[in-house]
C-alpha atoms as a PDB file:
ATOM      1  CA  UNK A   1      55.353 114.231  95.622  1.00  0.00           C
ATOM      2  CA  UNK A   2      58.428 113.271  93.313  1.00  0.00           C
ATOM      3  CA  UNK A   3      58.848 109.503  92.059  1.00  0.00           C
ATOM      4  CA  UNK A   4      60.886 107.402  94.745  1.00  0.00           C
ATOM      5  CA  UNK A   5      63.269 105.283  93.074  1.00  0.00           C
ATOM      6  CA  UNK A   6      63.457 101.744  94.619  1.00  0.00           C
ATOM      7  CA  UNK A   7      65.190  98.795  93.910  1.00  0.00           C
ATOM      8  CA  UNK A   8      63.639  96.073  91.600  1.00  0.00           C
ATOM      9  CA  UNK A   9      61.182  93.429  93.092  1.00  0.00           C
ATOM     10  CA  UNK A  10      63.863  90.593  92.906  1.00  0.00           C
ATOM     11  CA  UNK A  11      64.406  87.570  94.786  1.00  0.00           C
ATOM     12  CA  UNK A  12      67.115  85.512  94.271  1.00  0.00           C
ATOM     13  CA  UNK A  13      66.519  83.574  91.272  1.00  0.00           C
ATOM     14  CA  UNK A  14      67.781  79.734  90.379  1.00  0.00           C
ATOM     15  CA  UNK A  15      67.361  78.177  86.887  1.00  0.00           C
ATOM     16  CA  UNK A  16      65.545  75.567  85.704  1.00  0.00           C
ATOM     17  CA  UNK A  17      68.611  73.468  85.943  1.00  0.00           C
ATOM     18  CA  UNK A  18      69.686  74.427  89.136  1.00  0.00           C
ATOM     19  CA  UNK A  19      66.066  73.003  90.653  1.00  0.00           C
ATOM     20  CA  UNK A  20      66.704  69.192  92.420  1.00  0.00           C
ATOM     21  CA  UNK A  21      66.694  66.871  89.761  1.00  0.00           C
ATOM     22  CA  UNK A  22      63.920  64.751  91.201  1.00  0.00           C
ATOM     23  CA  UNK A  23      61.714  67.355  91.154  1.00  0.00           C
ATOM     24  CA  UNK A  24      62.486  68.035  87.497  1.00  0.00           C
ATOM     25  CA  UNK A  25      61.893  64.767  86.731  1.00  0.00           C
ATOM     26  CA  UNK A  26      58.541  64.822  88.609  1.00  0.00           C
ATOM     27  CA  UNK A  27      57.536  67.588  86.373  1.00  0.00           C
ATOM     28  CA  UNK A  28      58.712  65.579  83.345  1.00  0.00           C
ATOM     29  CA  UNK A  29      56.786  62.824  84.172  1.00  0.00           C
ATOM     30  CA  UNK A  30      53.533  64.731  84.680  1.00  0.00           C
ATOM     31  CA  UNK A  31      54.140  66.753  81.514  1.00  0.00           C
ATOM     32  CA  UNK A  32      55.039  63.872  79.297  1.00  0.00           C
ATOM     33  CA  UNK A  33      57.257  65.526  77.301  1.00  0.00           C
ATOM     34  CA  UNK A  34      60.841  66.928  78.338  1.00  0.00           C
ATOM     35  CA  UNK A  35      61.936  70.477  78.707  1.00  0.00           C
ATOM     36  CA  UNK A  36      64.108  72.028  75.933  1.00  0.00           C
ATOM     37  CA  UNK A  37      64.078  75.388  76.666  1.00  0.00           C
ATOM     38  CA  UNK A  38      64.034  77.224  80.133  1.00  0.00           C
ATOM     39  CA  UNK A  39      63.691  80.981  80.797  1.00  0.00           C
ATOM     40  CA  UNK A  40      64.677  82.431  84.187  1.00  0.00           C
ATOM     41  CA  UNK A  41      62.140  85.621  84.901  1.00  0.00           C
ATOM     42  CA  UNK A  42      63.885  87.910  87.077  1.00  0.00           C
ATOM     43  CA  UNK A  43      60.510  90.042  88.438  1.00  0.00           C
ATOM     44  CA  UNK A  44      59.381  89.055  91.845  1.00  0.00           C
ATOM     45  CA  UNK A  45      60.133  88.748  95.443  1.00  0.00           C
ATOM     46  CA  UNK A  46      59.696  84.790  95.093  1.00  0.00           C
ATOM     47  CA  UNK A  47      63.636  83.250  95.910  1.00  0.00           C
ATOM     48  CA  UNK A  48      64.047  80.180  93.898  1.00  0.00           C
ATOM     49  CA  UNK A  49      62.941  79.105  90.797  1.00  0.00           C
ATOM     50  CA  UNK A  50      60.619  81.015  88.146  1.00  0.00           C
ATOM     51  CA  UNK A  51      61.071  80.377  84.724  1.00  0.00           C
ATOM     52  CA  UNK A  52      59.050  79.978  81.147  1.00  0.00           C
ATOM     53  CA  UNK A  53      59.852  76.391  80.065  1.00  0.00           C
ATOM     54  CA  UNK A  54      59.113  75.199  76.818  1.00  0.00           C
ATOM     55  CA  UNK A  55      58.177  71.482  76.517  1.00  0.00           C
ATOM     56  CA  UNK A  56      59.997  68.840  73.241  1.00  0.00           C
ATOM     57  CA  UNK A  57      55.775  69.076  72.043  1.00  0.00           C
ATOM     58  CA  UNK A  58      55.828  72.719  71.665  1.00  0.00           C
ATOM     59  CA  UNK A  59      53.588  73.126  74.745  1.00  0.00           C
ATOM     60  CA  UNK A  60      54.547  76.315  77.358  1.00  0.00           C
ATOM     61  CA  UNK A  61      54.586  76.571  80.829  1.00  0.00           C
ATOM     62  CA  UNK A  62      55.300  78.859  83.417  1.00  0.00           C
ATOM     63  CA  UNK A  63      56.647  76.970  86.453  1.00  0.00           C
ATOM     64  CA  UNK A  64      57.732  78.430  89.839  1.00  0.00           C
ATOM     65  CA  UNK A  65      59.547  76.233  92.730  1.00  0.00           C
ATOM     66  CA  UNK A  66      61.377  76.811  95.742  1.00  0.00           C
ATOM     67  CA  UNK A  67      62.567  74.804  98.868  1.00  0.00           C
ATOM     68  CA  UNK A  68      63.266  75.320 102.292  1.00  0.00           C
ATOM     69  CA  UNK A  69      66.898  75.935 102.479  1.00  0.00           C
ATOM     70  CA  UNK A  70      66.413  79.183 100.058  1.00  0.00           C
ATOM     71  CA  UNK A  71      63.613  80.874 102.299  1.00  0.00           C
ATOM     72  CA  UNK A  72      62.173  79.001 105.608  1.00  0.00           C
ATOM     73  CA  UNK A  73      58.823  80.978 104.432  1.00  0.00           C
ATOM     74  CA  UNK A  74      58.822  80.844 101.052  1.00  0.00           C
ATOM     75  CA  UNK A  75      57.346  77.036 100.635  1.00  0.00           C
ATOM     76  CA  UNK A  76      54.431  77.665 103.037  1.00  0.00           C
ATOM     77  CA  UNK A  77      53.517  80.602 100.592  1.00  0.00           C
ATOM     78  CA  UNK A  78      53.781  78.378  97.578  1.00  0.00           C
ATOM     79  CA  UNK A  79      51.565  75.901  99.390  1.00  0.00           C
ATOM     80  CA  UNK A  80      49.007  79.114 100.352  1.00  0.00           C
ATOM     81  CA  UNK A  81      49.228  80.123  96.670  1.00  0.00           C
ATOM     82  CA  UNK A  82      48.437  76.396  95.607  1.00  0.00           C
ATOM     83  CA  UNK A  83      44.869  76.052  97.728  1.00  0.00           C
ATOM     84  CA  UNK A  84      43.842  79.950  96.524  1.00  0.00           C
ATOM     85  CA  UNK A  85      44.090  79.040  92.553  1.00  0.00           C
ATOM     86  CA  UNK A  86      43.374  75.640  92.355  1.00  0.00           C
ATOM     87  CA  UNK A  87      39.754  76.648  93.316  1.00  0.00           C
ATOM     88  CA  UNK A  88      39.950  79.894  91.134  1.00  0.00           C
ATOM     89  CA  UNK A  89      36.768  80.460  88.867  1.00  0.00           C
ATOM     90  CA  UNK A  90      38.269  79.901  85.052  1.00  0.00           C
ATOM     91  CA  UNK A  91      36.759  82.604  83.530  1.00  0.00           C
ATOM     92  CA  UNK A  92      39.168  85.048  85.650  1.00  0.00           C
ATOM     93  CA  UNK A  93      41.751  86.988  84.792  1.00  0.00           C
ATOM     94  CA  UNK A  94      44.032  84.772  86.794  1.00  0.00           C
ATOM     95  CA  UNK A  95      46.904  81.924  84.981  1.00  0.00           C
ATOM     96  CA  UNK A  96      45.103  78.402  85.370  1.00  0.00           C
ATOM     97  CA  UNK A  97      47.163  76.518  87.690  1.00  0.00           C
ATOM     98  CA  UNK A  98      48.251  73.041  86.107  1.00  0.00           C
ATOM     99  CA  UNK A  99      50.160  71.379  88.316  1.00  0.00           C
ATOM    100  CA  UNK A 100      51.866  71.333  91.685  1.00  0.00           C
ATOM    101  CA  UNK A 101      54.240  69.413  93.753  1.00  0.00           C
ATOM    102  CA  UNK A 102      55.101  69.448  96.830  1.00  0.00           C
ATOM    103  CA  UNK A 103      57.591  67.151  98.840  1.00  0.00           C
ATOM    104  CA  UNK A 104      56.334  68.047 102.646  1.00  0.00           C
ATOM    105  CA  UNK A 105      57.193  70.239 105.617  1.00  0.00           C
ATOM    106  CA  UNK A 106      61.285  69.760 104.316  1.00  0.00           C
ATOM    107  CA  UNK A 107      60.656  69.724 100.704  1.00  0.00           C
ATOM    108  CA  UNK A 108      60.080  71.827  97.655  1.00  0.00           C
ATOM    109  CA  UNK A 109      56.812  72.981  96.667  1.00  0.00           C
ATOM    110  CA  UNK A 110      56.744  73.486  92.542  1.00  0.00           C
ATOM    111  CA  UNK A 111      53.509  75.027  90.913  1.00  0.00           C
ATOM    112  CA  UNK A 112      52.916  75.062  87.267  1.00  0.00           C
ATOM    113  CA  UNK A 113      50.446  77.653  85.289  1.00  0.00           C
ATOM    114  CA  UNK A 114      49.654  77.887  81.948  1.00  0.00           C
ATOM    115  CA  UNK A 115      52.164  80.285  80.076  1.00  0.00           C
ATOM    116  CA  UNK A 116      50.419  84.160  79.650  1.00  0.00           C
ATOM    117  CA  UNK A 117      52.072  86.208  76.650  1.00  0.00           C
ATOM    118  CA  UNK A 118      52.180  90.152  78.149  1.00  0.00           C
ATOM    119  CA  UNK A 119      54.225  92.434  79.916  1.00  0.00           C
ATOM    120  CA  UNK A 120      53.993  93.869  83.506  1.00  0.00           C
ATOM    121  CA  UNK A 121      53.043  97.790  83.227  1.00  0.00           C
ATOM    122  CA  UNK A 122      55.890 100.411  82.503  1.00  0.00           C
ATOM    123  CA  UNK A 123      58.047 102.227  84.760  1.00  0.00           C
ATOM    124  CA  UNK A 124      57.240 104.829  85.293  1.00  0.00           C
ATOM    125  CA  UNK A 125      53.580 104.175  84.888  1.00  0.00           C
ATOM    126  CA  UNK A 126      51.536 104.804  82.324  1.00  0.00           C
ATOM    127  CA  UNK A 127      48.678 106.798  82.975  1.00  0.00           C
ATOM    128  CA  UNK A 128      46.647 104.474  80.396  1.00  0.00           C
ATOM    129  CA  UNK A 129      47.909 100.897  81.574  1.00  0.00           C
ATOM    130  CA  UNK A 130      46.933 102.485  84.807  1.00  0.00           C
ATOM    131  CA  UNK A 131      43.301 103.013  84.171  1.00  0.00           C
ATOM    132  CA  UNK A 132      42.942  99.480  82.487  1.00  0.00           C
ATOM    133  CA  UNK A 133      44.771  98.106  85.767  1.00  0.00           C
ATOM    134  CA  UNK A 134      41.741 100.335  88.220  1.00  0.00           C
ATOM    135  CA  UNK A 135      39.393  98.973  85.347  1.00  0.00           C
ATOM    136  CA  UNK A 136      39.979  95.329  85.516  1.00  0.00           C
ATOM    137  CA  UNK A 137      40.011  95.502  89.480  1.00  0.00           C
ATOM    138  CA  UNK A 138      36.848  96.804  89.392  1.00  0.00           C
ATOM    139  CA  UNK A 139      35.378  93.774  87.100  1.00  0.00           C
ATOM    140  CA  UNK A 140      37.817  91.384  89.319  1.00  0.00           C
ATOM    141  CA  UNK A 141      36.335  92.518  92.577  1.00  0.00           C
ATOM    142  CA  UNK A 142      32.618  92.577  90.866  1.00  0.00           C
ATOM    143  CA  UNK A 143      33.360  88.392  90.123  1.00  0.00           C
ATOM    144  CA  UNK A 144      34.933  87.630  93.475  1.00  0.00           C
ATOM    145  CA  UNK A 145      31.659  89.065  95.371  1.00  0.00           C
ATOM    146  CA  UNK A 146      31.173  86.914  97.076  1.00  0.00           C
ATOM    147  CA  UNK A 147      34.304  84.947  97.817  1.00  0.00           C
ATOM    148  CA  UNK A 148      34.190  81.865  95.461  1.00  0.00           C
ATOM    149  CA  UNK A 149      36.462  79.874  97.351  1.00  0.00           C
ATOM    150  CA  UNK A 150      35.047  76.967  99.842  1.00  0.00           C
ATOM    151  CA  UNK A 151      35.242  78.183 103.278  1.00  0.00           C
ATOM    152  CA  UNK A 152      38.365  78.403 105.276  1.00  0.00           C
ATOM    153  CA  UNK A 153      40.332  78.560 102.358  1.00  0.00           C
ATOM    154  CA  UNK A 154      41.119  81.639 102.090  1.00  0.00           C
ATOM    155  CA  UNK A 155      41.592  83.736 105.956  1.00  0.00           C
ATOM    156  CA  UNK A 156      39.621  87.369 106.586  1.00  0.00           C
ATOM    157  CA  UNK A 157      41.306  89.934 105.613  1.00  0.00           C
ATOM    158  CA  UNK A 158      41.335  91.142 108.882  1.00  0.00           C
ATOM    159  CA  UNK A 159      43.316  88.068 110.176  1.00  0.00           C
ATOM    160  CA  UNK A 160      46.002  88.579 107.364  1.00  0.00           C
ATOM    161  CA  UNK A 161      46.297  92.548 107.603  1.00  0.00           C
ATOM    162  CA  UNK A 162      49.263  93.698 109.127  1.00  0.00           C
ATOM    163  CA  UNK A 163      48.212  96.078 112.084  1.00  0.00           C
ATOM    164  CA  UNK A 164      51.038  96.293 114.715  1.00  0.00           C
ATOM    165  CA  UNK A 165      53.992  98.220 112.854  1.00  0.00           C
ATOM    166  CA  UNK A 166      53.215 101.624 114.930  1.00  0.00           C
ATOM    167  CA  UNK A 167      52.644  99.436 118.156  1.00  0.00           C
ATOM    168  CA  UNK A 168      55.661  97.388 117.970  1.00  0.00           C
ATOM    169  CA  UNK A 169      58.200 101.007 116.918  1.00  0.00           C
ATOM    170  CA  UNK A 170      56.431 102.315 120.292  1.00  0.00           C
ATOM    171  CA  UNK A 171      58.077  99.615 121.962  1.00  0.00           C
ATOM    172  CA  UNK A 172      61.012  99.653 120.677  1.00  0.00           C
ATOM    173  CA  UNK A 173      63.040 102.638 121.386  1.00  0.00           C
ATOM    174  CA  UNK A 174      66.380 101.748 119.263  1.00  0.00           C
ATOM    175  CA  UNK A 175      64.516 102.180 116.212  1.00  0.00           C
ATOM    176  CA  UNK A 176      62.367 105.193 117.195  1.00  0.00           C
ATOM    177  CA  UNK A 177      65.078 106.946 116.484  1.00  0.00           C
ATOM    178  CA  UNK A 178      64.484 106.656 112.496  1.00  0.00           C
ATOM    179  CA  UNK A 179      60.928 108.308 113.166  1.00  0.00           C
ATOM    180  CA  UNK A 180      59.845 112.111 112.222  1.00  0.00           C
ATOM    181  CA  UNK A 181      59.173 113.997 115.001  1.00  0.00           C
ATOM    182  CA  UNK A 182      55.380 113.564 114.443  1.00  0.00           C
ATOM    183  CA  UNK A 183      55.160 110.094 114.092  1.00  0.00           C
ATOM    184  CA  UNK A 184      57.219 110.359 117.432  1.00  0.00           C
ATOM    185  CA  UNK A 185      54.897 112.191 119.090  1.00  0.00           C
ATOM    186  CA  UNK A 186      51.798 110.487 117.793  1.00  0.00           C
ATOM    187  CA  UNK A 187      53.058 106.870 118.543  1.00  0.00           C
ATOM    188  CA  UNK A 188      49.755 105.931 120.525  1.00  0.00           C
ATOM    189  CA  UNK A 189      47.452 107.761 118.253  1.00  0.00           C
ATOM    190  CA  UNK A 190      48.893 105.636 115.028  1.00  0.00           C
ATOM    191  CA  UNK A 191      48.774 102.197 117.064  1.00  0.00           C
ATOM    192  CA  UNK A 192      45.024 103.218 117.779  1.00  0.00           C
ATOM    193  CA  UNK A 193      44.521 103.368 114.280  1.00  0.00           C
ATOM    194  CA  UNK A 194      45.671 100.218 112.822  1.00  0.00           C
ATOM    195  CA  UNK A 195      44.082  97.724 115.601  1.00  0.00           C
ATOM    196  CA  UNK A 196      40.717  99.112 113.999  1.00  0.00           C
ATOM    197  CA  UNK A 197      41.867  97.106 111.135  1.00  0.00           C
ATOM    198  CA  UNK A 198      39.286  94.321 111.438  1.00  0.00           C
ATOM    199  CA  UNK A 199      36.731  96.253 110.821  1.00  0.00           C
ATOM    200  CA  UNK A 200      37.606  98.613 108.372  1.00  0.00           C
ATOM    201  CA  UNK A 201      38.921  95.747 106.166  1.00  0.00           C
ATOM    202  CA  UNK A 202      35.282  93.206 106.634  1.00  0.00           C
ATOM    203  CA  UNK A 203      33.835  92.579 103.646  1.00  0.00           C
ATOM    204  CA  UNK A 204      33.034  89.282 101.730  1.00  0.00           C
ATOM    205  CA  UNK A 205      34.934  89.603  98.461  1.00  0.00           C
ATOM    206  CA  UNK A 206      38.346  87.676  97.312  1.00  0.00           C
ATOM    207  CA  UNK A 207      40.931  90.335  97.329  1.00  0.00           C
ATOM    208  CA  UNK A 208      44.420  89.645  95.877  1.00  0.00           C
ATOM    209  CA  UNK A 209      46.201  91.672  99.033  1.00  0.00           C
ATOM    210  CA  UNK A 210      49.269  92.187  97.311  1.00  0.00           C
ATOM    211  CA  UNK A 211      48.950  93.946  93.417  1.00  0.00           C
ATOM    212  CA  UNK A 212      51.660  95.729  92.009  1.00  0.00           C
ATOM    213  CA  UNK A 213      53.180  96.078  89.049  1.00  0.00           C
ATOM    214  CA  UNK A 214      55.322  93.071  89.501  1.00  0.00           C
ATOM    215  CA  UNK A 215      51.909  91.091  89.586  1.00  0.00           C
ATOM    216  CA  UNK A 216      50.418  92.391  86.681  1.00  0.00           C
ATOM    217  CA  UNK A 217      50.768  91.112  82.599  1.00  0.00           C
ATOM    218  CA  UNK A 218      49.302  93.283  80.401  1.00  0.00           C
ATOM    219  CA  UNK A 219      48.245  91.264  77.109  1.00  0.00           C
ATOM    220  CA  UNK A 220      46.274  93.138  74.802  1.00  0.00           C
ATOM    221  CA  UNK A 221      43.256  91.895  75.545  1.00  0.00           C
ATOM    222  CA  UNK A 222      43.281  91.632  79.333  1.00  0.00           C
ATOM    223  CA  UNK A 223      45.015  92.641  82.851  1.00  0.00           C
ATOM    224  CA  UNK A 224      46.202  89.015  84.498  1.00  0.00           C
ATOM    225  CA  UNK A 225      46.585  89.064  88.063  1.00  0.00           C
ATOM    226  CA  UNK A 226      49.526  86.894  89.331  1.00  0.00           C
ATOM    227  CA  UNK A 227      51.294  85.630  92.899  1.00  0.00           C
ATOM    228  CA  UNK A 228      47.753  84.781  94.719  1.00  0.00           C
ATOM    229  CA  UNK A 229      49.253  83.276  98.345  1.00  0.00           C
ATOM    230  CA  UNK A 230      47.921  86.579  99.850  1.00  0.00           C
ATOM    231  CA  UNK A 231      44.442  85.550  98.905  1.00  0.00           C
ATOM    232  CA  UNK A 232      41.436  87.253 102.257  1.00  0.00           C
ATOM    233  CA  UNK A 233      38.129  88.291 102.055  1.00  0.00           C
ATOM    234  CA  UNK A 234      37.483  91.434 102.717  1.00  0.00           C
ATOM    235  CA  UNK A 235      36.013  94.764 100.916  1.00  0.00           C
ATOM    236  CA  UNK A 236      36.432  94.916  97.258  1.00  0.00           C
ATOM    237  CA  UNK A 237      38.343  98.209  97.749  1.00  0.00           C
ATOM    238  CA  UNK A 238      41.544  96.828  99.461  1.00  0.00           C
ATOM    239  CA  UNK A 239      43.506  95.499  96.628  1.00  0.00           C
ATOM    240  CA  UNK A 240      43.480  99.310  95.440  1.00  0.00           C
ATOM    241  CA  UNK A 241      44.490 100.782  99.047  1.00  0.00           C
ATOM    242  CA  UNK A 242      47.317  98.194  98.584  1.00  0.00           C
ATOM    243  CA  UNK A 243      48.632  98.891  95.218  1.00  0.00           C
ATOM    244  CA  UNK A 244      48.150 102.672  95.235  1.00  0.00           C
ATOM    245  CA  UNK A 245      51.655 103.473  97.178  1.00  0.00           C
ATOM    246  CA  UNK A 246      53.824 101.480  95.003  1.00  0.00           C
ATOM    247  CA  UNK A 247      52.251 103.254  92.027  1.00  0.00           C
ATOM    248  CA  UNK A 248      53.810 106.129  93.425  1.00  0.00           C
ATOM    249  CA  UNK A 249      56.700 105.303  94.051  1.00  0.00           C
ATOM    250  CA  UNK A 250      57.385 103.886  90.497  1.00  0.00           C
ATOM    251  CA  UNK A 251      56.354 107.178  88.546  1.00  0.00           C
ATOM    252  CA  UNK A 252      52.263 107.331  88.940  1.00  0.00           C
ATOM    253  CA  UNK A 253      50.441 109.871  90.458  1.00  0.00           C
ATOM    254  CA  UNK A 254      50.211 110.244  94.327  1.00  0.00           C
ATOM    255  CA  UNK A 255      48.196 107.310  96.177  1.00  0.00           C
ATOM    256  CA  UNK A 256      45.006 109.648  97.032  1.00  0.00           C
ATOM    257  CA  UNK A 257      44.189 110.070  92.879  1.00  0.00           C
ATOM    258  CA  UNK A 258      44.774 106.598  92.376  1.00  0.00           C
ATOM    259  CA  UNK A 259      42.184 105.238  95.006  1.00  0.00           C
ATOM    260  CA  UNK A 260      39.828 108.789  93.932  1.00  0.00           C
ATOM    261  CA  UNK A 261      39.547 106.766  90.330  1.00  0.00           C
ATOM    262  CA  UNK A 262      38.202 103.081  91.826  1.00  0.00           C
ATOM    263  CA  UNK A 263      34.304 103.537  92.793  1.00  0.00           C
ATOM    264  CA  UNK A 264      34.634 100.772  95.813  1.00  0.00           C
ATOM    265  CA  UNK A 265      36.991 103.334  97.046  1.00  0.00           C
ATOM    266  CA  UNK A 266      34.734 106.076  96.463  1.00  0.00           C
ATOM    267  CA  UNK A 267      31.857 104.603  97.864  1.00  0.00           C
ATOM    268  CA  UNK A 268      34.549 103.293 101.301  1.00  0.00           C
ATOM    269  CA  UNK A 269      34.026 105.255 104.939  1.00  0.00           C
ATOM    270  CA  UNK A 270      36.614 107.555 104.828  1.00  0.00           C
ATOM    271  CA  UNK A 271      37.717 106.602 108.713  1.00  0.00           C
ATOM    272  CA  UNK A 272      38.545 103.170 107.162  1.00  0.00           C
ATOM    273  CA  UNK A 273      40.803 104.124 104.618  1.00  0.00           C
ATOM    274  CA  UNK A 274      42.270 106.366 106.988  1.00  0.00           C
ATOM    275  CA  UNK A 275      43.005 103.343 109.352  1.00  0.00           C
ATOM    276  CA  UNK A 276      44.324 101.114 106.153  1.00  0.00           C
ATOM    277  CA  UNK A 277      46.871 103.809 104.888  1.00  0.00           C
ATOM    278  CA  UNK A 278      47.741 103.846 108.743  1.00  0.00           C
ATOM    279  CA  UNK A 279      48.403 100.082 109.304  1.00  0.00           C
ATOM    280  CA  UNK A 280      50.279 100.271 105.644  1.00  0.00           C
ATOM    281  CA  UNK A 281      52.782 103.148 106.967  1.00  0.00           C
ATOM    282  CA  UNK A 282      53.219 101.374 110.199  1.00  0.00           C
ATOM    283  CA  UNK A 283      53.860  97.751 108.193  1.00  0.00           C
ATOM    284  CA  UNK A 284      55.997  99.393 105.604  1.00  0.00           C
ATOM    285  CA  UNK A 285      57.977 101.535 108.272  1.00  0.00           C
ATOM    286  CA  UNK A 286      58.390  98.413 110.656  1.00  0.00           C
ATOM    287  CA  UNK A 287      59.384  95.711 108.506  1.00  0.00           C
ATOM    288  CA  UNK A 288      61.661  97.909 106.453  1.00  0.00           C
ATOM    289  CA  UNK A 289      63.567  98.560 108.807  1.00  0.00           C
ATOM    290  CA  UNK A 290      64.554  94.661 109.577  1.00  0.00           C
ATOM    291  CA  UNK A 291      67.861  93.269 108.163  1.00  0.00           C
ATOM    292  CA  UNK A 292      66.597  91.335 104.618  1.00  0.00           C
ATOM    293  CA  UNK A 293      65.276  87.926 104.638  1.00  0.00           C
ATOM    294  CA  UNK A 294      67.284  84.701 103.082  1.00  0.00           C
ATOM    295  CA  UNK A 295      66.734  84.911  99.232  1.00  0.00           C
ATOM    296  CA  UNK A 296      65.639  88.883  98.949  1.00  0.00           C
ATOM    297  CA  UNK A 297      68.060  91.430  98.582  1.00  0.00           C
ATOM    298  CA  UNK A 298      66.043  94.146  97.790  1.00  0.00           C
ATOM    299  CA  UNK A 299      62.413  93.518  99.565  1.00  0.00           C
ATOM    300  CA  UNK A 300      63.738  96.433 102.580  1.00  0.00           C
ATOM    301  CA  UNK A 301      64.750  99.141 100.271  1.00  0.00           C
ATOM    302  CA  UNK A 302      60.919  98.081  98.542  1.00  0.00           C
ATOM    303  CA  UNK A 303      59.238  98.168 101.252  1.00  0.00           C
ATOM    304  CA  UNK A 304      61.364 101.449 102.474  1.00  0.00           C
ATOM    305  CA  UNK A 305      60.088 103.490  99.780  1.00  0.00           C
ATOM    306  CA  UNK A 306      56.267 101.762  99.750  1.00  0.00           C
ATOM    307  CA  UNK A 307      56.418 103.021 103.475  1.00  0.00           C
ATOM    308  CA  UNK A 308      57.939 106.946 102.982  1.00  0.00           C
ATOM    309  CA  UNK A 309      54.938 107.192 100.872  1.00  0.00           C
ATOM    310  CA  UNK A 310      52.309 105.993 103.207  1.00  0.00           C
ATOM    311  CA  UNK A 311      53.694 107.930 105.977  1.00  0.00           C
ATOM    312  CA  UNK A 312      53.180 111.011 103.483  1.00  0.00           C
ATOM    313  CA  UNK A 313      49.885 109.666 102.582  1.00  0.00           C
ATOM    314  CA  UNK A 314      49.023 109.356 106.132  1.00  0.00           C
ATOM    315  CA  UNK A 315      50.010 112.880 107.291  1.00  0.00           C
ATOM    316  CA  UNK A 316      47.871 114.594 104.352  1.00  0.00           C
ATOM    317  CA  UNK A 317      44.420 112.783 105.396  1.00  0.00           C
ATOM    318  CA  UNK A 318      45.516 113.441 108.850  1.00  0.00           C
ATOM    319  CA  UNK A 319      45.856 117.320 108.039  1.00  0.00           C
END
């Protein structure tokens, strides 16, 4: 199918500067050494504050921060983010958390990583940065089996996978009117398939739950992963299911030939995938059809076009 052209994965970005000045001065005072150079980096869905700081001692930081007034949600995913990587393995492909901050239930919540020199993968995608991307999940996925984390840490991935989009369109009939006649028709069938979410997803490996291109630095050595709060255990061959739509939409090729090239996918039951791309068309068509959240513009019109190619995804496994 052709390329769908969505918006970039901004939030709405502060500077360095802009950031409470206690809490600059907290990071200050932790890094010993003030900040002479700040860098706002405008990829991302996170509102608030993500910028490369450089430190009066040469050192380099990347530092991300956000408090409640910009997003109600946003701290409580900082906070998520903050218990996944702090017990992170260090020989991963994932930036060492340094240091984080966080002021309580009506504060900010600052983390701050070391600094990775790369760049997220083209648009469109490269078929080559794709492979290493499929390549490094695969060695990712082999050193998260089994989840490394203490338990409780990070929630099943059956817990944290959305799986009501189709049930809650059948109840509501305003917006069944944006539906295709099929999906009309099929309603029950769809919500059938995405409650068998919790088992198709059960597995015991740490899966990222929300790669894309956005999340990704190439350096030339190594594919980093970033933006962990989404952290479950489940089966290894999630993070691809995940990732594959928005691949497609940005210029890659369609979603089936990008799972086709991961073995874990391979080697999945074929009625599970079907159920995942189901629960991701019924997420994707649900929640982009809401009014935008405080602090992201452009996370509808993303998850729009993530969703029209699900749905098509959906229809072609479902002949």
């Amino acid at each position: 199918m052709a390329a769908i052209q969505p918006p970039p994965p901004q939030g709405s970005r502060l500077h360095w500067g802009q950031a409470p000045q206690r809490l600059r001065e907290a990071f200050e005072d932790w890094a010993g050494s003030p900040v002479r150079e700040a860098v706002t980096q405008p990829s991302g869905f996170s509102p608030g504050v993500a910028a490369r700081l450089r430190l009066a001692d040469g050192r380099r930081v990347f530092v991300k921060a956000v408090g409640p007034d910009i997003n109600p949600d946003s701290a409580g995913i900082h906070r998520r983010e903050i218990r996944i990587v702090s017990g992170m393995p260090a020989d991963v492909p994932v930036p060492r958390l340094l240091w984080s901050h966080d002021e309580g239930e009506d504060g900010w919540v600052a983390l701050a990583f070391e600094e990775i020199e790369g760049e997220h993968p083209h648009q469109p995608w490269d078929l080559r940065e794709l492979d290493r991307v499929l390549d490094a999940l695969v060695r990712l996925g082999e050193r998260l089996t089994p989840c490394p984390l203490p338990e409780g840490v990070a929630p099943p991935a059956g817990e944290l996978f959305p799986h009501d989009g189709w049930r809650i369109l059948r109840d509501d009939l305003h917006r069944q009117r944006r539906l295709a006649p099929w999906f009309l028709r099929n309603l029950d069938l769809l919500a059938d398939l995405e409650a068998r979410i919790p088992e198709a997803v059960a597995g015991e490996t740490l899966v990222h739950f929300d790669v894309r291109a956005d999340n990704l630095l190439l350096s030339p050595d190594r594919v980093w992963f970033l933006d962990w709060p989404h952290g479950c255990v489940g089966a290894a061959w999630v993070d691809v299911m995940v990732m594959a739509p928005s691949v497609t939409m940005q210029g890659g090729p369609p979603p089936e030939e990008v799972v086709a090239a991961h073995p874990a996918c391979r080697a999945a039951d074929p009625d599970h995938v079907t159920v995942v791309v189901a629960a991701l068309a019924g997420y994707w068509t649900d929640w982009g059809s809401r009014p935008p959240p405080p602090g992201l513009p452009t996370v509808r019109a993303f998850q729009q076009a993530q969703g029209a190619v699900a749905r098509d995804w959906l229809l072609r496994r479902l002949g």
